[in-house]
Protein backbone atom coordinates (compact mmCIF):
# COMPACT_ATOMS: atom_id res chain seq x y z
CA UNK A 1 262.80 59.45 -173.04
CA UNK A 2 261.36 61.55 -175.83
CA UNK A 3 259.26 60.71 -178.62
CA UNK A 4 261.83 61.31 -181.40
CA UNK A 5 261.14 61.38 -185.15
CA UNK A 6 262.88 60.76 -188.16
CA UNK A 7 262.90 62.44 -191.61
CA UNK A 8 264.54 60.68 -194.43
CA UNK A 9 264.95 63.01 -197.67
CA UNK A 10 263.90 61.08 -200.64
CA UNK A 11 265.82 61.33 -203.50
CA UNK A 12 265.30 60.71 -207.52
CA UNK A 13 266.93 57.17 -208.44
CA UNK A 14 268.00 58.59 -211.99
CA UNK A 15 269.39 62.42 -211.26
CA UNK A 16 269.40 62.47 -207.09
CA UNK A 17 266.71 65.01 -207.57
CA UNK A 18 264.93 66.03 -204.37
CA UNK A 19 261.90 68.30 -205.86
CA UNK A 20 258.58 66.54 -206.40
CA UNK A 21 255.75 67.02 -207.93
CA UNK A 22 252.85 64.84 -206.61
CA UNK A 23 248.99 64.19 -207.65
CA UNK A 24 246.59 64.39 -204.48
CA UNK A 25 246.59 60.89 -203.48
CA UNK A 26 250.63 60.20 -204.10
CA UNK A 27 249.97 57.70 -206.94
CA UNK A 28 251.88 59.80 -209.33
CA UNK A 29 255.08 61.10 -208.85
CA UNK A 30 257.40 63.28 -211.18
CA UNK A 31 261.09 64.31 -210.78
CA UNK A 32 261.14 68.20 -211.11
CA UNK A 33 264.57 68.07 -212.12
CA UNK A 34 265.00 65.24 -214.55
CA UNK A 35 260.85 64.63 -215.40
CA UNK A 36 261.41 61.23 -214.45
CA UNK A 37 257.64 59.77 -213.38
CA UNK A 38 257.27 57.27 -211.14
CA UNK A 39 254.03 55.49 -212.37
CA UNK A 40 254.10 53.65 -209.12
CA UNK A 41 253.82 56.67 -207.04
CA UNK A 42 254.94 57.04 -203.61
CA UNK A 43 255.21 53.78 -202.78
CA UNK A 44 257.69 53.08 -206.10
CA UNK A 45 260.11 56.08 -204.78
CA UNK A 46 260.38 54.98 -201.31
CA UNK A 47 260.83 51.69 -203.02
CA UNK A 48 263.97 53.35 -204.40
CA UNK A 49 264.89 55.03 -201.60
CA UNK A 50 265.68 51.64 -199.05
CA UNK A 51 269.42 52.35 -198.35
CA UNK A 52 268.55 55.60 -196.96
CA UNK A 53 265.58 54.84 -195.23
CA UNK A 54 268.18 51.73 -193.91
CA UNK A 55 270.69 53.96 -192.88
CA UNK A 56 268.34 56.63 -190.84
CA UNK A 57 266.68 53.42 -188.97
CA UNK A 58 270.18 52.03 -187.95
CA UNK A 59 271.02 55.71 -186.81
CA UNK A 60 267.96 55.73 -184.83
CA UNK A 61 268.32 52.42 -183.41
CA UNK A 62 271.73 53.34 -182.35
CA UNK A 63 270.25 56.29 -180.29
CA UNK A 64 267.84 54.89 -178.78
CA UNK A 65 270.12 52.23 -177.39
CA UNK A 66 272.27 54.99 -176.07
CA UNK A 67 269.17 57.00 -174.72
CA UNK A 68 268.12 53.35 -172.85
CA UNK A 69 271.16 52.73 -171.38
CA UNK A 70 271.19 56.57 -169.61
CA UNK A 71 267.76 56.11 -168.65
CA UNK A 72 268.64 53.35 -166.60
CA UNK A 73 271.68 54.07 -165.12
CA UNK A 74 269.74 57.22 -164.10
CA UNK A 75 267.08 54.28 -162.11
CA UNK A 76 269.68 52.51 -160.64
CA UNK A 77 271.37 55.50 -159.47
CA UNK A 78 268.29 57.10 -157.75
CA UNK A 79 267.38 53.31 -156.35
CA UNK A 80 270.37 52.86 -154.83
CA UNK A 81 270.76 56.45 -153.57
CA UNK A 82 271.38 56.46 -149.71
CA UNK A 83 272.00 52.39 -149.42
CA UNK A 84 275.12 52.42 -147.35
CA UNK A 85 276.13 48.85 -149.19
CA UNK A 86 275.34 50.02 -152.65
CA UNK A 87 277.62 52.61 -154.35
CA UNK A 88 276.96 53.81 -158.14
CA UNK A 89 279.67 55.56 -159.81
């Protein structure tokens, strides 16, 4: 398998904004569009941002499964390969 990973847009709770404007340490955070701040910084938007973040993780999760299962049908397959008994379709 592949190390896979995700990127989940953030988005401004009051005008669904995507431009930021941050201070060096991410403490600070202000909506480009709207000028809402976010006294709480980073943390506060991501905060905001849960069903998204949700929604990507349940995506991955669901891909990973699917990469799993492959992966081992794959094994088996090449386990089994030759075994006059054994027969993978």
């Amino acid at each position: 398998m592949k190390n896979k990973q995700i990127t989940v847009p953030l988005s401004c709770a009051t005008c669904g904004g995507a431009d930021f404007e941050f201070n060096e340490d991410k403490s600070y955070v202000k909506c480009k569009t709207c000028n809402r701040e976010y006294l709480g910084g980073y943390d506060e938007l991501v905060e905001f941002n849960q069903e998204q973040i949700g929604k990507a993780v349940e995506g991955m999760k669901q891909e990973v499964v699917k990469d799993m299962k492959a992966a081992f049908e794959q094994s088996l397959k090449k386990a089994f390969k030759g075994s006059k008994f054994i027969k993978m379709k």
